[in-house]
C-alpha atoms as a PDB file:
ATOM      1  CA  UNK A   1      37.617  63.109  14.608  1.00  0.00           C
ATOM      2  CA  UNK A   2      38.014  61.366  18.002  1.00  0.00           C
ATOM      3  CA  UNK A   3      34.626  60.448  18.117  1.00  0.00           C
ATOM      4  CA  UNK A   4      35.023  59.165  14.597  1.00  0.00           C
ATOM      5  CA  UNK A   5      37.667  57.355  14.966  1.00  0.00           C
ATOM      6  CA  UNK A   6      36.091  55.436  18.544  1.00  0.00           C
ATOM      7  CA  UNK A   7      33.063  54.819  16.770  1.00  0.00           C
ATOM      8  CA  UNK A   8      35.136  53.227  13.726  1.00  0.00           C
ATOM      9  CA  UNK A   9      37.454  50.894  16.623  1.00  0.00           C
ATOM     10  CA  UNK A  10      33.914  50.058  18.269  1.00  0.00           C
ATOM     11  CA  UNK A  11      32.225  48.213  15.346  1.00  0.00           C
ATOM     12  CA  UNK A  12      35.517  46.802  14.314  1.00  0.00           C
ATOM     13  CA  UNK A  13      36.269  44.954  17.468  1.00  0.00           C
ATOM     14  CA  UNK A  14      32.115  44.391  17.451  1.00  0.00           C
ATOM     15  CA  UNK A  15      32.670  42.448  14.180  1.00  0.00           C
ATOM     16  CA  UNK A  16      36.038  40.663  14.847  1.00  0.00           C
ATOM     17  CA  UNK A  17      34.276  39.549  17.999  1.00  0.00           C
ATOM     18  CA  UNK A  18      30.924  38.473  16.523  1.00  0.00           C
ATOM     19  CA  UNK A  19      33.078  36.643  13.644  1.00  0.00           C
ATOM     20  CA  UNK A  20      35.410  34.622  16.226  1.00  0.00           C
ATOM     21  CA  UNK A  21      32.252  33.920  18.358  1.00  0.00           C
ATOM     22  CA  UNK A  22      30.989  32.094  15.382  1.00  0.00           C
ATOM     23  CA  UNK A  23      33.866  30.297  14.258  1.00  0.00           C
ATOM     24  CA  UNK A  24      34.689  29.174  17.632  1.00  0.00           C
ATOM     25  CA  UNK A  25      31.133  28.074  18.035  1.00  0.00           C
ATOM     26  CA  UNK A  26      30.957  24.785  16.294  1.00  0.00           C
ATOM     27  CA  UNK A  27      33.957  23.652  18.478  1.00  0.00           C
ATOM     28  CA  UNK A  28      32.297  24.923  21.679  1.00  0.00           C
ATOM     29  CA  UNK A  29      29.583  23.430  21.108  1.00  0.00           C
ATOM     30  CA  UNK A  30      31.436  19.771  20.700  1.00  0.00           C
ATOM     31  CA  UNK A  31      33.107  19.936  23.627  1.00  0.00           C
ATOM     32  CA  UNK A  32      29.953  20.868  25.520  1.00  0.00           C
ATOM     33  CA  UNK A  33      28.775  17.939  24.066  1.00  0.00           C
ATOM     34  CA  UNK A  34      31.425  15.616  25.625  1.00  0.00           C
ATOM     35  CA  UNK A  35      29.896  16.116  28.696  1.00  0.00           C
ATOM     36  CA  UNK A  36      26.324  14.592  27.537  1.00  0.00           C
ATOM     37  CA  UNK A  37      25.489  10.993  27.912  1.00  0.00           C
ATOM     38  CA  UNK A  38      23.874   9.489  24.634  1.00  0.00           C
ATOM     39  CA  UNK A  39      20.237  10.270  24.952  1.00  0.00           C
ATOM     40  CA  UNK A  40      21.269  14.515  25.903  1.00  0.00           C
ATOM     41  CA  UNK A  41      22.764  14.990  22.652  1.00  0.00           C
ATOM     42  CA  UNK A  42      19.310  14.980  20.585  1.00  0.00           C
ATOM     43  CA  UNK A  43      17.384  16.543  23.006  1.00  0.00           C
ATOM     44  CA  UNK A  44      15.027  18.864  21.363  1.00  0.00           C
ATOM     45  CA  UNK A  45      15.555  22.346  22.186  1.00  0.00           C
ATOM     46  CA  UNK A  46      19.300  21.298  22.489  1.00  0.00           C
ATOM     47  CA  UNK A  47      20.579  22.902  26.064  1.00  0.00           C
ATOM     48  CA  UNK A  48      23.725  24.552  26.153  1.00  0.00           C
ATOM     49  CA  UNK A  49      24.222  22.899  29.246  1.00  0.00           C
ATOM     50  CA  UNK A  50      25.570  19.420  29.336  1.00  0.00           C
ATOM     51  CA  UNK A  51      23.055  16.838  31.986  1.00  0.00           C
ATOM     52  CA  UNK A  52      26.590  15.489  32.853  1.00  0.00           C
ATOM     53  CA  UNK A  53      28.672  18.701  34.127  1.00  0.00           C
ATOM     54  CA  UNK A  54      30.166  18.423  37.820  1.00  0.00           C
ATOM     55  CA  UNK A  55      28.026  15.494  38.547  1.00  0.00           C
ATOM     56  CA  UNK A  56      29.286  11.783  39.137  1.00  0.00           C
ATOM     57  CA  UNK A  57      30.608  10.350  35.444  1.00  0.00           C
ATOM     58  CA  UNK A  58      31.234  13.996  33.881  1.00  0.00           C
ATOM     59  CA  UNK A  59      34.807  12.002  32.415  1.00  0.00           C
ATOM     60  CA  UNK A  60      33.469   8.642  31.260  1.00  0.00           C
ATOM     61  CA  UNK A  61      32.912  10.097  27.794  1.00  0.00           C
ATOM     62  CA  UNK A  62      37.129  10.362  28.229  1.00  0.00           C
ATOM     63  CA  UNK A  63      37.870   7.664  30.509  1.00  0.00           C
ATOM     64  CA  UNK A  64      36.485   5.367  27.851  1.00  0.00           C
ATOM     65  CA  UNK A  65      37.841   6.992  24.832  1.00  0.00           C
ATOM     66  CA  UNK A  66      41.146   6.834  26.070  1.00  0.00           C
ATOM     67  CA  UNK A  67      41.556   3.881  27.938  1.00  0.00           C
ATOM     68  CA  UNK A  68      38.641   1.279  26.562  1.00  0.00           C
ATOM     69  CA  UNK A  69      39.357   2.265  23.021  1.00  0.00           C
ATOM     70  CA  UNK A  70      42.761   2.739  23.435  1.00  0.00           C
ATOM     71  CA  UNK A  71      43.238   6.349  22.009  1.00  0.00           C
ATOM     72  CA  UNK A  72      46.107   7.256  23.869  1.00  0.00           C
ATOM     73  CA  UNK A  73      48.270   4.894  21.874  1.00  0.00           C
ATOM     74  CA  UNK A  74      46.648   6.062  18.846  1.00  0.00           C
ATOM     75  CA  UNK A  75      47.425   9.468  19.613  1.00  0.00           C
ATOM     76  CA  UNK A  76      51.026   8.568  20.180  1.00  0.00           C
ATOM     77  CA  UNK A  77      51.000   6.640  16.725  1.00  0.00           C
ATOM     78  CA  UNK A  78      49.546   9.384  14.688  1.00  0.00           C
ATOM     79  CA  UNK A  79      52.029  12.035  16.210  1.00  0.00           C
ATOM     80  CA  UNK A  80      55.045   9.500  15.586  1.00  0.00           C
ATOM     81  CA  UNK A  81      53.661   9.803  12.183  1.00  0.00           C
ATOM     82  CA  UNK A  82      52.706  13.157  11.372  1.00  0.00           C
ATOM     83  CA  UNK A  83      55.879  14.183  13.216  1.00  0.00           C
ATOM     84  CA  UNK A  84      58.596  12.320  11.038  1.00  0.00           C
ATOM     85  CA  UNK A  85      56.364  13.004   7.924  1.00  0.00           C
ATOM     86  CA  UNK A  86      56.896  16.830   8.717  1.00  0.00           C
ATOM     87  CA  UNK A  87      60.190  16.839   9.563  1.00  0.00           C
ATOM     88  CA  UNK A  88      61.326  15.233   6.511  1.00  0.00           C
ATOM     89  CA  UNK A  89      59.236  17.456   4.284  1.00  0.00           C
ATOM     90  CA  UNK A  90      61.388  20.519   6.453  1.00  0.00           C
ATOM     91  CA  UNK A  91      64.205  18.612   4.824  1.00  0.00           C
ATOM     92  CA  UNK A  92      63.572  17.348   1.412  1.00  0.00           C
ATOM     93  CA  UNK A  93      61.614  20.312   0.475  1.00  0.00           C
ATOM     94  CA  UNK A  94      64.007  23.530   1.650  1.00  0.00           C
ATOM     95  CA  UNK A  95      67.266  21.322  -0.291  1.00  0.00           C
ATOM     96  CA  UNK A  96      64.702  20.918  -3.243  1.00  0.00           C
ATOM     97  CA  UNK A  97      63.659  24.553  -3.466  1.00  0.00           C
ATOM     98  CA  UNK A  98      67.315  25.343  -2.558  1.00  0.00           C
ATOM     99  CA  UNK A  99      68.563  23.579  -5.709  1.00  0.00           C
ATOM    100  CA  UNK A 100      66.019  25.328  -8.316  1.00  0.00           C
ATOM    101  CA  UNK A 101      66.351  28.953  -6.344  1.00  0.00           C
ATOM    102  CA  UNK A 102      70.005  29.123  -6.236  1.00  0.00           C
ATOM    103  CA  UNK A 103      71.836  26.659  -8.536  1.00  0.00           C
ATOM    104  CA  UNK A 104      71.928  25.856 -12.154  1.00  0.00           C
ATOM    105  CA  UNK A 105      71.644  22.570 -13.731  1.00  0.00           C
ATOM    106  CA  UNK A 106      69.990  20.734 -16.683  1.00  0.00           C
ATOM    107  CA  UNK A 107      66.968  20.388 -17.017  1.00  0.00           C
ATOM    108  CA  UNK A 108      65.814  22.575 -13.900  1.00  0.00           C
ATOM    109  CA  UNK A 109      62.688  24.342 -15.475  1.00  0.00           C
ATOM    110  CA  UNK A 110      61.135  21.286 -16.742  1.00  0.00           C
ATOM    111  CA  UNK A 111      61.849  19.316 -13.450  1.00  0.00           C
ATOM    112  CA  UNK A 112      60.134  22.448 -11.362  1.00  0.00           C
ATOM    113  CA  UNK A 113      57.165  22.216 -13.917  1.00  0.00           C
ATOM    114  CA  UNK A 114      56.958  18.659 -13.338  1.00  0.00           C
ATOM    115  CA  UNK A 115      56.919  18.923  -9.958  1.00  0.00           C
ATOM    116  CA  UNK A 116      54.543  21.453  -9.482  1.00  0.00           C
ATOM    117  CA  UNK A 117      51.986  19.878 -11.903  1.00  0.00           C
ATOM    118  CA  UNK A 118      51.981  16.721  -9.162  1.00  0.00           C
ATOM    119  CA  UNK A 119      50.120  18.950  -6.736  1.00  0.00           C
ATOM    120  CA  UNK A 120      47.082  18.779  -9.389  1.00  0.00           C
ATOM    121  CA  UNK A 121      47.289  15.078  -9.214  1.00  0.00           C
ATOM    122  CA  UNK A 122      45.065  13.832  -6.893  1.00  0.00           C
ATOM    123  CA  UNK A 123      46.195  10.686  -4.227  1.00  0.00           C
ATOM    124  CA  UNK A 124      43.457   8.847  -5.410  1.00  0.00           C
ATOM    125  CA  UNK A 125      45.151   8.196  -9.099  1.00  0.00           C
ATOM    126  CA  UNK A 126      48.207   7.159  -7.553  1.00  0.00           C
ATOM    127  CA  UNK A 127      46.544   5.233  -4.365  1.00  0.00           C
ATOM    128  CA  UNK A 128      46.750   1.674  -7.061  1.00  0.00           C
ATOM    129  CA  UNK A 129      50.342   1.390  -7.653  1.00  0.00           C
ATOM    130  CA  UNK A 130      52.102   2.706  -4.965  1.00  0.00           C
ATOM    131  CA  UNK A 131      49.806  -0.403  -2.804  1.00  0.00           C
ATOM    132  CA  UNK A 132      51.177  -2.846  -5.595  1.00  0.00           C
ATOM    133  CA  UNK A 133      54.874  -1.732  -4.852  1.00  0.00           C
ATOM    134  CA  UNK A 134      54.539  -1.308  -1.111  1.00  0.00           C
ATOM    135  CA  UNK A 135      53.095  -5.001  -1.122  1.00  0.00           C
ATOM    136  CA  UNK A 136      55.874  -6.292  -3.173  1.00  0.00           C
ATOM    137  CA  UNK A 137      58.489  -4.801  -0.783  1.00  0.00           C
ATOM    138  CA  UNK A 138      56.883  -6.021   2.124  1.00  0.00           C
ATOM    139  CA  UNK A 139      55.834  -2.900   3.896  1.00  0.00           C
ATOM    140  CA  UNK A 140      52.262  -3.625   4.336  1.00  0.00           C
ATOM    141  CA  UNK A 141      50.838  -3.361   7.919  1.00  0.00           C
ATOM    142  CA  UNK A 142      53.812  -0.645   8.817  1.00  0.00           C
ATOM    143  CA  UNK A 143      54.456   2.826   9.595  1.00  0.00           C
ATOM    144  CA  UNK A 144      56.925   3.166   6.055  1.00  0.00           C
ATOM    145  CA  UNK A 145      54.258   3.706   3.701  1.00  0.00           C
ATOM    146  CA  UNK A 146      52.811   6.215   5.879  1.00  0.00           C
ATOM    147  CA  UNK A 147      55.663   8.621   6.443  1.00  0.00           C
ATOM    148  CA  UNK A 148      57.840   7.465   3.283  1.00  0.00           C
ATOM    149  CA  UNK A 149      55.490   9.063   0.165  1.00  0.00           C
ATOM    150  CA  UNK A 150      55.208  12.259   2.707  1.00  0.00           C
ATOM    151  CA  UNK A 151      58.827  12.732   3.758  1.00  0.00           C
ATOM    152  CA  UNK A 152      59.926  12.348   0.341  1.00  0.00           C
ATOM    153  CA  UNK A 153      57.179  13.874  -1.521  1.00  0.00           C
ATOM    154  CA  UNK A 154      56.734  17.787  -0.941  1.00  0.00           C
ATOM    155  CA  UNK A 155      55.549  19.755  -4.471  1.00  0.00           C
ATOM    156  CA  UNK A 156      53.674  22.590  -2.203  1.00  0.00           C
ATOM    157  CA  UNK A 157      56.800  23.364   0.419  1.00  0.00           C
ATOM    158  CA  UNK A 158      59.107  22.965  -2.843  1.00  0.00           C
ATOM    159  CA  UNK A 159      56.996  25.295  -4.439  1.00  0.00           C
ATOM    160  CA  UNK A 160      56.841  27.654  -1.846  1.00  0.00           C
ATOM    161  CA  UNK A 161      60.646  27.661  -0.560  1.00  0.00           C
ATOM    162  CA  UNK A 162      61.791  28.163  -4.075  1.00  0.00           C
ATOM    163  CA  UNK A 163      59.679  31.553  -4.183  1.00  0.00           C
ATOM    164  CA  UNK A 164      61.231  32.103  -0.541  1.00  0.00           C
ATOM    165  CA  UNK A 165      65.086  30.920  -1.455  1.00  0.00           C
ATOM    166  CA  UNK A 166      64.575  33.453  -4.361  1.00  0.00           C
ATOM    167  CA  UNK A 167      63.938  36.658  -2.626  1.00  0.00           C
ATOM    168  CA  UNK A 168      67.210  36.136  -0.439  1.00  0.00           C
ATOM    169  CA  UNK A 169      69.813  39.170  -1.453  1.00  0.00           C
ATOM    170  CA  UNK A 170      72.634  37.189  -3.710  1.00  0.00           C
ATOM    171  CA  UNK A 171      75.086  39.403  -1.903  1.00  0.00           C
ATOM    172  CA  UNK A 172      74.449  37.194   1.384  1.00  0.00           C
ATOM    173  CA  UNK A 173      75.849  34.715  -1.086  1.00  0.00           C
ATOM    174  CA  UNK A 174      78.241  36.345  -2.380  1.00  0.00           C
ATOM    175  CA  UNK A 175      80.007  36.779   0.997  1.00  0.00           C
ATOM    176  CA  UNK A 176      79.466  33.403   2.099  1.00  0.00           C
ATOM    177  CA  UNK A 177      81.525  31.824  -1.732  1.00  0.00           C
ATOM    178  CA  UNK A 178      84.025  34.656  -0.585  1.00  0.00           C
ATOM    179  CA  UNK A 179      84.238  32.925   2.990  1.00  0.00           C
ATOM    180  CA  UNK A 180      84.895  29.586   1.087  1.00  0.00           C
ATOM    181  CA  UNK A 181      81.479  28.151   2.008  1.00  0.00           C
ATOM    182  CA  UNK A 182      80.823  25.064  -0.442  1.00  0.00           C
ATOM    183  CA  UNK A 183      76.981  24.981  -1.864  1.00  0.00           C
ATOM    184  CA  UNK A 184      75.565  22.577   1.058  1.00  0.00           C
ATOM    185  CA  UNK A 185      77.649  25.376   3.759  1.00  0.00           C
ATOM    186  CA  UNK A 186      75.534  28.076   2.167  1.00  0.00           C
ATOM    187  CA  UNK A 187      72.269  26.694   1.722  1.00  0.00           C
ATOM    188  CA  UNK A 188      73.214  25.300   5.486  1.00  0.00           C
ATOM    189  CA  UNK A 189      74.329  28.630   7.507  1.00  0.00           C
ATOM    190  CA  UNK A 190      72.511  31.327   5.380  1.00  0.00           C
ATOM    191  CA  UNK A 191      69.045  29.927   3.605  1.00  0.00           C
ATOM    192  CA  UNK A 192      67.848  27.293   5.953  1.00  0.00           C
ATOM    193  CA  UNK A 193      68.027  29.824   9.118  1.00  0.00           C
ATOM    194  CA  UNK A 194      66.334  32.567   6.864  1.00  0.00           C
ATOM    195  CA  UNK A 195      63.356  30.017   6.225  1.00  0.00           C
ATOM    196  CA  UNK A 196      61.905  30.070   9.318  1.00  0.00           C
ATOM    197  CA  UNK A 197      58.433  31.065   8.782  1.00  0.00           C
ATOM    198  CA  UNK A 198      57.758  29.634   5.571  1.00  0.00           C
ATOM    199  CA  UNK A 199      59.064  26.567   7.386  1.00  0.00           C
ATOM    200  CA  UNK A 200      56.840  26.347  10.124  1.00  0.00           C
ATOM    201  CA  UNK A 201      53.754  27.001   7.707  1.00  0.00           C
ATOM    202  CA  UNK A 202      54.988  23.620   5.694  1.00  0.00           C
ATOM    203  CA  UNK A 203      55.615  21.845   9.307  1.00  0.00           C
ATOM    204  CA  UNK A 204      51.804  23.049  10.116  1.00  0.00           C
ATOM    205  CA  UNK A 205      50.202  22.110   6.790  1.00  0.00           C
ATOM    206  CA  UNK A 206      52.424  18.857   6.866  1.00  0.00           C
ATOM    207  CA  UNK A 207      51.289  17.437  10.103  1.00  0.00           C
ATOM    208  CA  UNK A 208      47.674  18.473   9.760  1.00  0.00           C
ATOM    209  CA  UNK A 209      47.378  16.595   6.156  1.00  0.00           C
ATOM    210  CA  UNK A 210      48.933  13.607   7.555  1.00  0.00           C
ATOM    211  CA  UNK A 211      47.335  13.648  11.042  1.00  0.00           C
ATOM    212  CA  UNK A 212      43.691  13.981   9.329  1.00  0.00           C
ATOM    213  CA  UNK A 213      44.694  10.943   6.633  1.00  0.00           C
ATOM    214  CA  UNK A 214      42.706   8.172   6.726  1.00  0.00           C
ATOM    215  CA  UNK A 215      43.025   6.559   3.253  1.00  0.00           C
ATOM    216  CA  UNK A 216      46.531   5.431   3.363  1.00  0.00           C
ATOM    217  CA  UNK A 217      45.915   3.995   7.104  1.00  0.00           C
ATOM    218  CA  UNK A 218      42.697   2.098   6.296  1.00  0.00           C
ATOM    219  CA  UNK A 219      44.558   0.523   3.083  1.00  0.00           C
ATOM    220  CA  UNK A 220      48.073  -0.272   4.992  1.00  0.00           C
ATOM    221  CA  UNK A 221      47.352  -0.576   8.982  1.00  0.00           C
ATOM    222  CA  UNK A 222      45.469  -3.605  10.088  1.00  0.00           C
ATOM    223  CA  UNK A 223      47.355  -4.584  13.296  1.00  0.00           C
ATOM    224  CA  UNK A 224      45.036  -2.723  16.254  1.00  0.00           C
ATOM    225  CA  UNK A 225      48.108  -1.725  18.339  1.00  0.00           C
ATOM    226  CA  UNK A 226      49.549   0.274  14.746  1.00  0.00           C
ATOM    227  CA  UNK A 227      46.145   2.677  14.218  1.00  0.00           C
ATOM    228  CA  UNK A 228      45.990   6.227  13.674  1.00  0.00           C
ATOM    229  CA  UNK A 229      43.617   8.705  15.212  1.00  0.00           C
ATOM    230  CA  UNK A 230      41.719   8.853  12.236  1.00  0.00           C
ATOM    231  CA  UNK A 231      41.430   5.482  11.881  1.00  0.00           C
ATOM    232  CA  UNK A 232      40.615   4.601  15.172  1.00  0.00           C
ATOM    233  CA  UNK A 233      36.933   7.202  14.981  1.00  0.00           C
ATOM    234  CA  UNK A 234      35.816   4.426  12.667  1.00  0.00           C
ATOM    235  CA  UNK A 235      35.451   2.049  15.517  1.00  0.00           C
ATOM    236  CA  UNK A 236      32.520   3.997  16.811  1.00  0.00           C
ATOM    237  CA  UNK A 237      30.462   4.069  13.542  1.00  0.00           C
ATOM    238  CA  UNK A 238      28.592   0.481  12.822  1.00  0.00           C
ATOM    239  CA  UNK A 239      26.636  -0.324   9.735  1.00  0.00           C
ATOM    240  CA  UNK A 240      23.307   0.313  11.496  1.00  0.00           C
ATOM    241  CA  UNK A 241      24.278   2.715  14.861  1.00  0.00           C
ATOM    242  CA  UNK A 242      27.065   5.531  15.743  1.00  0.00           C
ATOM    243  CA  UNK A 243      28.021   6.306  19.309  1.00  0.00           C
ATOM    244  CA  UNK A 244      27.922   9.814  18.701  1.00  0.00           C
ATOM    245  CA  UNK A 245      28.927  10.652  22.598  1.00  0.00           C
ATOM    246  CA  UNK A 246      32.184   8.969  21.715  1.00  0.00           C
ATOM    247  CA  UNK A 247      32.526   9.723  18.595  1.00  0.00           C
ATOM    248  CA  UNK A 248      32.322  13.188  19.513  1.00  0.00           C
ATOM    249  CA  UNK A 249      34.682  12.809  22.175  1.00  0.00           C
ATOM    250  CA  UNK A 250      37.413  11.042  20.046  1.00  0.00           C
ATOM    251  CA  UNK A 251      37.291  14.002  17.605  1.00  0.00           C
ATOM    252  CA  UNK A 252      37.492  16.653  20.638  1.00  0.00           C
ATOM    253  CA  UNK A 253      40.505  14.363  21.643  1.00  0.00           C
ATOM    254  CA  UNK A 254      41.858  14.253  17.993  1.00  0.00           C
ATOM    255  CA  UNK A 255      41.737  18.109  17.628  1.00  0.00           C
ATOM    256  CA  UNK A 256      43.354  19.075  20.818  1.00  0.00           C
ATOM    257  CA  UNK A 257      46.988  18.201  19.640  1.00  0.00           C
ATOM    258  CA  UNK A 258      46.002  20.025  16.363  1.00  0.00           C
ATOM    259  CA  UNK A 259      45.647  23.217  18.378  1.00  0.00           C
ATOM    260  CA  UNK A 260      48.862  22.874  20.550  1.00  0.00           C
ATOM    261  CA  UNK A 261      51.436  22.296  16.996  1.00  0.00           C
ATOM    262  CA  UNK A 262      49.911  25.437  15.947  1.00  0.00           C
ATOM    263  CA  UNK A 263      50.094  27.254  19.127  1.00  0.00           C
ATOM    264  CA  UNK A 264      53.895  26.259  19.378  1.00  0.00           C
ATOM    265  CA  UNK A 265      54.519  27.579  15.949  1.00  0.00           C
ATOM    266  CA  UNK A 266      52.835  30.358  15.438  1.00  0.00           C
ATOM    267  CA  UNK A 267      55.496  32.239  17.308  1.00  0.00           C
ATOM    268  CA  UNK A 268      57.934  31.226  14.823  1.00  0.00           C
ATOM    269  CA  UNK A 269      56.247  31.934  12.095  1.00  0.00           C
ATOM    270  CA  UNK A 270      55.542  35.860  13.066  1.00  0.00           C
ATOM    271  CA  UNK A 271      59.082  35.968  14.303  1.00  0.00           C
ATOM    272  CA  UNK A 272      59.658  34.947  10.655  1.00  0.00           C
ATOM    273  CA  UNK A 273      57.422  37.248   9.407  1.00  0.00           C
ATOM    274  CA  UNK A 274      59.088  40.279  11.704  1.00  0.00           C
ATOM    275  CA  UNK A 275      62.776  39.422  11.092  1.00  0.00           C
ATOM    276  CA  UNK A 276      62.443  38.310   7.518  1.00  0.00           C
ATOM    277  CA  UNK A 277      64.034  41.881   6.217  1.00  0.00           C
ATOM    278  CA  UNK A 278      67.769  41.824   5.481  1.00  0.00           C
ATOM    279  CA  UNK A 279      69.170  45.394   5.889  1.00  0.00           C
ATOM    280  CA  UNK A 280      71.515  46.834   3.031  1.00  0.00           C
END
């Protein structure tokens, strides 16, 4: 049975490490890439090892990403971005999924229909006429109509609080009305600090979506100083060439604070996942 049972562990961890091997791969194999200059990257076989590594210029690929092309300040405007974008969704969508959980009113069933039919929508249909009113308000060539239709706008972390807010004992809220805790006090000092994983999965999904958009910034951002990461890989890619050894680069660059949101929060979200039992 030992033997069994070693055999069974050794092919397991065999597979989980052949599978991460290849999913890590493709990223790997960018960030080797950073350290090629132009004519390395086609090189045919491709070599594993970059004609640049701990020799004299190994950083220009990043010295001129982030200082020529100025992707340090696009960094900073895409996490300014992304970052009030999520946070409001944290907001709007745990009061929203609050409200249809926990409280009766008129109308609530159609409303939550309504709201999750929106996610089937797609941005493209509704790209026309939220331009037209953005234009008319004057908030062209701004941050607003970037983090506005995300903050307020949340049918997927609505969707998924309200399954979350409904699973919560009612006799947690039946001690808090007993306390004299209004509705805003309960959904304040009971639901919101029982949310925590479901909440960072929104914050992740939340700043990803708007971190990787480029639609909304190439139809509202045309001041240089005011572009996005996304927007700002465009400026390698001509109508007849691509820098691909920047190009490259600024998506290694783009990813990296990707992978540190997610490193922060997983911990919160399998603390969520560990403490989200209530005892009787």
């Amino acid at each position: 049975m030992k033997n069994r049972k070693y055999v069974k562990n050794l092919f397991t961890y065999l597979f989980l490490s052949l599978y991460g091997t290849a999913t890590l791969f493709p990223f790997l194999w960018m960030v080797v890439t950073t350290f090629k200059s132009e004519g390395a990257i086609f090189e045919i076989p491709p070599k594993l090892i970059p004609d640049k590594l701990f020799k004299p210029g190994m950083w220009d690929n990043y010295t001129e990403v982030l200082l020529d092309y100025n992707f340090l300040l696009y960094l900073w405007n895409s996490t300014l971005i992304s970052g009030a974008a999520s946070f409001g969704q944290l907001i709007t969508c745990s009061m929203a999924g609050f409200a249809f959980a926990r409280m009766n009113f008129f109308g609530r069933g159609f409303l939550f229909t309504v709201l999750v039919a929106m996610m089937m929508i797609p941005v493209e249909v509704n790209i026309i006429p939220e331009f037209l009113m953005f234009s008319k308000i004057g908030w062209l060539d701004s941050y607003l109509p970037l983090i506005v239709p995300s903050f307020l706008v949340g049918s997927f972390g609505t969707f998924m609080l309200k399954e979350h807010y409904m699973n919560v004992p009612q006799s947690l809220e039946d001690a808090a009305v007993i306390d004299g805790c209004k509705t805003f006090q309960i959904y304040r000092h009971i639901f919101f600090p029982l949310s925590t994983a479901p909440l960072a999965t929104i914050f992740v999904i939340a700043f990803m979506n708007n971190w990787n958009d480029l639609l909304r910034p190439v139809l509202y951002i045309q001041s240089p100083e005011l572009r996005t990461v996304s927007l700002g890989l465009t400026q390698f890619q001509s109508l007849y060439s691509t820098d691909w050894n920047l190009m490259i680069t600024g998506s290694v660059v783009s990813i990296l604070p990707l992978i540190i949101v997610y490193l922060f929060t997983q911990r919160f979200i399998i603390d969520g996942m560990m403490t989200s039992g209530t005892k009787g």
